[in-house]
Protein backbone atom coordinates (compact mmCIF):
# COMPACT_ATOMS: atom_id res chain seq x y z
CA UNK A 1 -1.76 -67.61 -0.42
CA UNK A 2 -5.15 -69.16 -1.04
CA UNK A 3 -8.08 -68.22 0.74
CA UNK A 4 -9.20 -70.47 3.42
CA UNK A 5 -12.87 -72.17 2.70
CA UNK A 6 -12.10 -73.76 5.70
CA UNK A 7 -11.36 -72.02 8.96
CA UNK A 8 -12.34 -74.52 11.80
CA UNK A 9 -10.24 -76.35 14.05
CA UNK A 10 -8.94 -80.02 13.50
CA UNK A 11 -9.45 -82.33 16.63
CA UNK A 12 -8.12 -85.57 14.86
CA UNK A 13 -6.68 -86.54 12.08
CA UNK A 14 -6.01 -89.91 10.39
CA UNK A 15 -4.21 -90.99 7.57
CA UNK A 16 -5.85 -93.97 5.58
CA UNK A 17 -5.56 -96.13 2.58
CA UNK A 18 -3.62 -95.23 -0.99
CA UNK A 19 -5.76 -93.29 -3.30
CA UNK A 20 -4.56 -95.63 -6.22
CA UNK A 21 -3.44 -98.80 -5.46
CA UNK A 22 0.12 -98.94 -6.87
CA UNK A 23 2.86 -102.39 -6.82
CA UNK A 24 5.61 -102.68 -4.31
CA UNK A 25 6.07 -100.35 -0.51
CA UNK A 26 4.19 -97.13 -0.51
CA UNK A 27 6.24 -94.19 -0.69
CA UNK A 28 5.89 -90.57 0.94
CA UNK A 29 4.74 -89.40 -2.65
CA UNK A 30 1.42 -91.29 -2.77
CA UNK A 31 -1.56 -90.04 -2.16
CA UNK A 32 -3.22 -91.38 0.67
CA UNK A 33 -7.21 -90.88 2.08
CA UNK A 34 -7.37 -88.67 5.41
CA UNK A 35 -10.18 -88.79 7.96
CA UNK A 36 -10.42 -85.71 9.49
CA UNK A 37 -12.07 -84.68 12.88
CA UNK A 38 -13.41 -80.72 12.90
CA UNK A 39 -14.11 -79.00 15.88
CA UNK A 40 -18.00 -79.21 14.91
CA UNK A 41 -17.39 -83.21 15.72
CA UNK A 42 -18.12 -84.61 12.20
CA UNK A 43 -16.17 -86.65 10.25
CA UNK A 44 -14.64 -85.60 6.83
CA UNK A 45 -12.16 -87.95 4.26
CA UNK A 46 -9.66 -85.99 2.39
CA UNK A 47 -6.56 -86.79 0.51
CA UNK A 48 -3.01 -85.72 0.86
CA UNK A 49 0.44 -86.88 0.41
CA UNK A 50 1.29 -85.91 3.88
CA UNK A 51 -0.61 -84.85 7.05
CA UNK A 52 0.23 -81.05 6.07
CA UNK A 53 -1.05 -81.44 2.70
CA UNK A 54 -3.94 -83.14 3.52
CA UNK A 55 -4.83 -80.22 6.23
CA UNK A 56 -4.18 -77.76 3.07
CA UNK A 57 -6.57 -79.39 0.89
CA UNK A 58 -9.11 -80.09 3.35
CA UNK A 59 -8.48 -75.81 4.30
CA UNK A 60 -9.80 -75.34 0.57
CA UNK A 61 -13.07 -77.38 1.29
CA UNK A 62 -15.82 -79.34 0.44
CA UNK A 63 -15.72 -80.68 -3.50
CA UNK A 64 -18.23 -83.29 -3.09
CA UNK A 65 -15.55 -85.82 -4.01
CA UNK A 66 -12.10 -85.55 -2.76
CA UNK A 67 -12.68 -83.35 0.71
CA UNK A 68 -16.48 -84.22 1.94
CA UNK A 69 -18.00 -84.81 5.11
CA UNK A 70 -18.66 -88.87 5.42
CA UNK A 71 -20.25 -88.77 8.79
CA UNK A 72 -22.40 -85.97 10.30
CA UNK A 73 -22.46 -84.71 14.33
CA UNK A 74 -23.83 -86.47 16.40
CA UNK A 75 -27.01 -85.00 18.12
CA UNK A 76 -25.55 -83.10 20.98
CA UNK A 77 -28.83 -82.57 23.66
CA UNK A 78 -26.36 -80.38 26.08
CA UNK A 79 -24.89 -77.48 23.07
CA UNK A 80 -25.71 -74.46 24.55
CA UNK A 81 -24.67 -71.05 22.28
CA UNK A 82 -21.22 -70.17 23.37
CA UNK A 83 -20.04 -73.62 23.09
CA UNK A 84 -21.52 -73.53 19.45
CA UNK A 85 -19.47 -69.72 19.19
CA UNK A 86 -16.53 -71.35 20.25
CA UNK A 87 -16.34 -74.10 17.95
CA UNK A 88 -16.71 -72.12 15.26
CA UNK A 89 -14.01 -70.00 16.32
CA UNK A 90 -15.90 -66.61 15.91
CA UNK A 91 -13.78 -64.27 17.49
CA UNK A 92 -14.99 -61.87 20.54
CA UNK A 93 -14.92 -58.75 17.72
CA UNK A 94 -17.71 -60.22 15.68
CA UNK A 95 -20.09 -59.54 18.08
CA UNK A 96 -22.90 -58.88 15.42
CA UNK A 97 -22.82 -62.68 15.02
CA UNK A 98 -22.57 -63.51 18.40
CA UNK A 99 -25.85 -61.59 18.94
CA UNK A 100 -27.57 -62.78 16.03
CA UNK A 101 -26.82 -66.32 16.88
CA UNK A 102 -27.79 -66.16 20.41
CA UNK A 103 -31.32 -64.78 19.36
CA UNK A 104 -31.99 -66.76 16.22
CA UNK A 105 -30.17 -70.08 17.21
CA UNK A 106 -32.14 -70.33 20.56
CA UNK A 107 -33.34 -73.78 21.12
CA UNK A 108 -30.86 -76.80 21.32
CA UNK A 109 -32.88 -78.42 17.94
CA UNK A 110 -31.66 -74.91 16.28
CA UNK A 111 -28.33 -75.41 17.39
CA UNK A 112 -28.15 -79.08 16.25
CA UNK A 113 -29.53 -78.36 12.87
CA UNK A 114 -27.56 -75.28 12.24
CA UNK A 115 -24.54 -78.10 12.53
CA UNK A 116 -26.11 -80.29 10.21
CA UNK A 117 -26.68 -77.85 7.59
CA UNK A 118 -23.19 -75.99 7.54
CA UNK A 119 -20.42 -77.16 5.59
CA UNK A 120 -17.39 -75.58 5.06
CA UNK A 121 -16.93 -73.34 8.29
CA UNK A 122 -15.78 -69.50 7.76
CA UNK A 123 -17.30 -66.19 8.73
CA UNK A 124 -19.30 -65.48 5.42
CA UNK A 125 -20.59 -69.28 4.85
CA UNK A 126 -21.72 -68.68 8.75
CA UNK A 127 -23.45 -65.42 8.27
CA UNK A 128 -24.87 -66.58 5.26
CA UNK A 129 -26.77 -70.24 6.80
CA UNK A 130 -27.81 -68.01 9.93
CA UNK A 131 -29.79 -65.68 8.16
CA UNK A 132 -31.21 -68.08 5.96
CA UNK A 133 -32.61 -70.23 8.71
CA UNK A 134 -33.20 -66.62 10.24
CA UNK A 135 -35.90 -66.17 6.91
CA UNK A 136 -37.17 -69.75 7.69
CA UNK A 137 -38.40 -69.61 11.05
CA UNK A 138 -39.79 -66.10 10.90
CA UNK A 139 -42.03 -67.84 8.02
CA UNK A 140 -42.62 -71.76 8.65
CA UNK A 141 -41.53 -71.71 13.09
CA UNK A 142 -42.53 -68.28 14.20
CA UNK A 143 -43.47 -67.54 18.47
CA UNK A 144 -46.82 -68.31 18.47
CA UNK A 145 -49.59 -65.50 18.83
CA UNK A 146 -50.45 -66.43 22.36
CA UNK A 147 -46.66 -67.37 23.55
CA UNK A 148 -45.55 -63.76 21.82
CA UNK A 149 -48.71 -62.07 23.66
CA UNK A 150 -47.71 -63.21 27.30
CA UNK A 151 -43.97 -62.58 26.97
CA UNK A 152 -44.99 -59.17 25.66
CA UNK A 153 -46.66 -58.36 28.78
CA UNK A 154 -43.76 -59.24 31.21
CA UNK A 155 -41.14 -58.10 28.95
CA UNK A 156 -41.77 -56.71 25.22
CA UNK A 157 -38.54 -55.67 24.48
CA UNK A 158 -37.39 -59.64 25.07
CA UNK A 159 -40.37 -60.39 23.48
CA UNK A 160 -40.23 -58.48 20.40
CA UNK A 161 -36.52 -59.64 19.96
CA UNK A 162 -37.60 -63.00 19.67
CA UNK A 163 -40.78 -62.29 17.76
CA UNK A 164 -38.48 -60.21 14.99
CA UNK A 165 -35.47 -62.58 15.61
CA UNK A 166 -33.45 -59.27 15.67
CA UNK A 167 -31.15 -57.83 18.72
CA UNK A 168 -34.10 -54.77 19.62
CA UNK A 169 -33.01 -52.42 22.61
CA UNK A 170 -34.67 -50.53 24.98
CA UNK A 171 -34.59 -47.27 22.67
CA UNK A 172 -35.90 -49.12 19.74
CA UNK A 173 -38.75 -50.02 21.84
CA UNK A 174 -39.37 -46.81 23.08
CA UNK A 175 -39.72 -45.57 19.60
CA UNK A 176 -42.33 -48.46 18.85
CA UNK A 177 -44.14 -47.68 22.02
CA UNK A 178 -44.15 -43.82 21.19
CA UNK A 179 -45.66 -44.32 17.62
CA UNK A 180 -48.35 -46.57 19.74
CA UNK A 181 -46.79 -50.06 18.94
CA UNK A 182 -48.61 -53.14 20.35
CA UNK A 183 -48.46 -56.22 20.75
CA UNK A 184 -51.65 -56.58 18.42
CA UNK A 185 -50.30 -54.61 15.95
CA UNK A 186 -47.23 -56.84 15.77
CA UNK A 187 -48.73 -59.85 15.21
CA UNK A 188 -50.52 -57.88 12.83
CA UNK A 189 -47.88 -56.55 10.57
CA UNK A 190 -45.96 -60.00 11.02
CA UNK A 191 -48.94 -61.52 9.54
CA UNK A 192 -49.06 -59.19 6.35
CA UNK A 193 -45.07 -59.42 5.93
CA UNK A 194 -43.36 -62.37 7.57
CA UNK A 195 -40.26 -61.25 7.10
CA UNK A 196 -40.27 -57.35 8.23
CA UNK A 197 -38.19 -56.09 10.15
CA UNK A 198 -38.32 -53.71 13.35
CA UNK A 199 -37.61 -50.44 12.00
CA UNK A 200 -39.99 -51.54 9.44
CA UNK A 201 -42.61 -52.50 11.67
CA UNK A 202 -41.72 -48.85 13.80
CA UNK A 203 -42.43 -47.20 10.50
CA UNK A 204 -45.47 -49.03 9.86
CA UNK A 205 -46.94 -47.66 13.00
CA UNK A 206 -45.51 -44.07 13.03
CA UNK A 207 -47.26 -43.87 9.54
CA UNK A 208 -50.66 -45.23 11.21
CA UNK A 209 -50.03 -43.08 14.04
CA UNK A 210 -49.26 -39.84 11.25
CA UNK A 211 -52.66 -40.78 9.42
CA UNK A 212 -54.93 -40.91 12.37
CA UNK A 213 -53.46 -37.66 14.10
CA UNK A 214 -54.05 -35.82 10.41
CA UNK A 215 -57.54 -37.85 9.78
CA UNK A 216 -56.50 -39.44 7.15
């Protein structure tokens, strides 16, 4: 059986004109254009001879000729997370990606635009277009310095998730707290490295922390 490049749901599914146009009645063996409705709410043509064919090919994906998405989503202003989980289908085991979207997909413009940018819909092409935008807001949309700063002091470890754009628990926290983590000295090592990670950053400071108890 072939791999699925396409795991989403169907909502609707039309069948159109002939491929080729061909003399005399149309029979069940010509190809035909589909328009197919995914679950994401855009629009894709296909081809098939039959409904079930043209749901097979469209399960193989995007070509950029045959199977291709002809009209995006529609701007949706009210998409909150789990609606965006449940379209996609992303069953309740994968909870790394359920975390990692709800902290990096966290404004309804991310949630539109992670839409728009998706094509074919399966866990890998998923993972893959999260953690790219992931890499492009920690360097082009990061918190702001102040906004980072003032959700720090009410609650870092919330803060520093969204800073990092990484699930960070209370224990992580401690251990950035006990190697005499900041605020300040996020900001500072986000500065240097844009993309670092937590434990990163933790190791960062333990080392500063190391060289000033040694006098280094």
């Amino acid at each position: 059986m072939n791999k699925k490049a396409n795991k989403q749901a169907i909502i609707d599914i039309v069948c159109m004109n002939q491929v080729w146009d061909s003399e005399g009645e149309a029979t069940e063996k010509e190809l035909h254009y589909y328009h197919i409705t995914d679950a994401l709410n855009r629009k894709w043509q296909t081809i098939g001879l039959n409904v079930s064919d043209a749901i097979q090919v469209f399960e193989q994906g995007n070509d950029d000729n045959w199977t291709r998405i002809i009209a995006p989503a529609p701007y949706n202003p009210n998409i909150s997370v789990n609606d965006l989980i449940n379209m996609l289908n992303i069953s309740p085991e994968a909870t790394g990606i359920r975390i990692d979207m709800q902290i990096i997909l966290n404004t309804v413009e991310r949630r539109n635009s992670f839409i728009n940018r998706i094509v074919n819909v399966n866990p890998e092409s998923t993972f893959l277009l999260l953690h790219q935008m992931k890499d492009e807001y920690l360097e082009h949309s990061q918190l702001s310095d102040e906004q980072f700063i003032q959700l720090y002091t009410v609650n870092p470890v919330e803060a520093l998730s969204m800073y990092f754009l990484q699930s960070i628990d209370i224990i992580a926290y401690w251990e950035w707290r006990d190697a005499n983590g900041t605020a300040e000295k996020a900001i500072q090592y986000k500065n240097d490295e844009p993309l670092i990670s937590f434990i990163q950053a933790i190791e960062h400071a333990e080392d500063e922390a190391m060289n000033m108890a040694c006098g280094c």
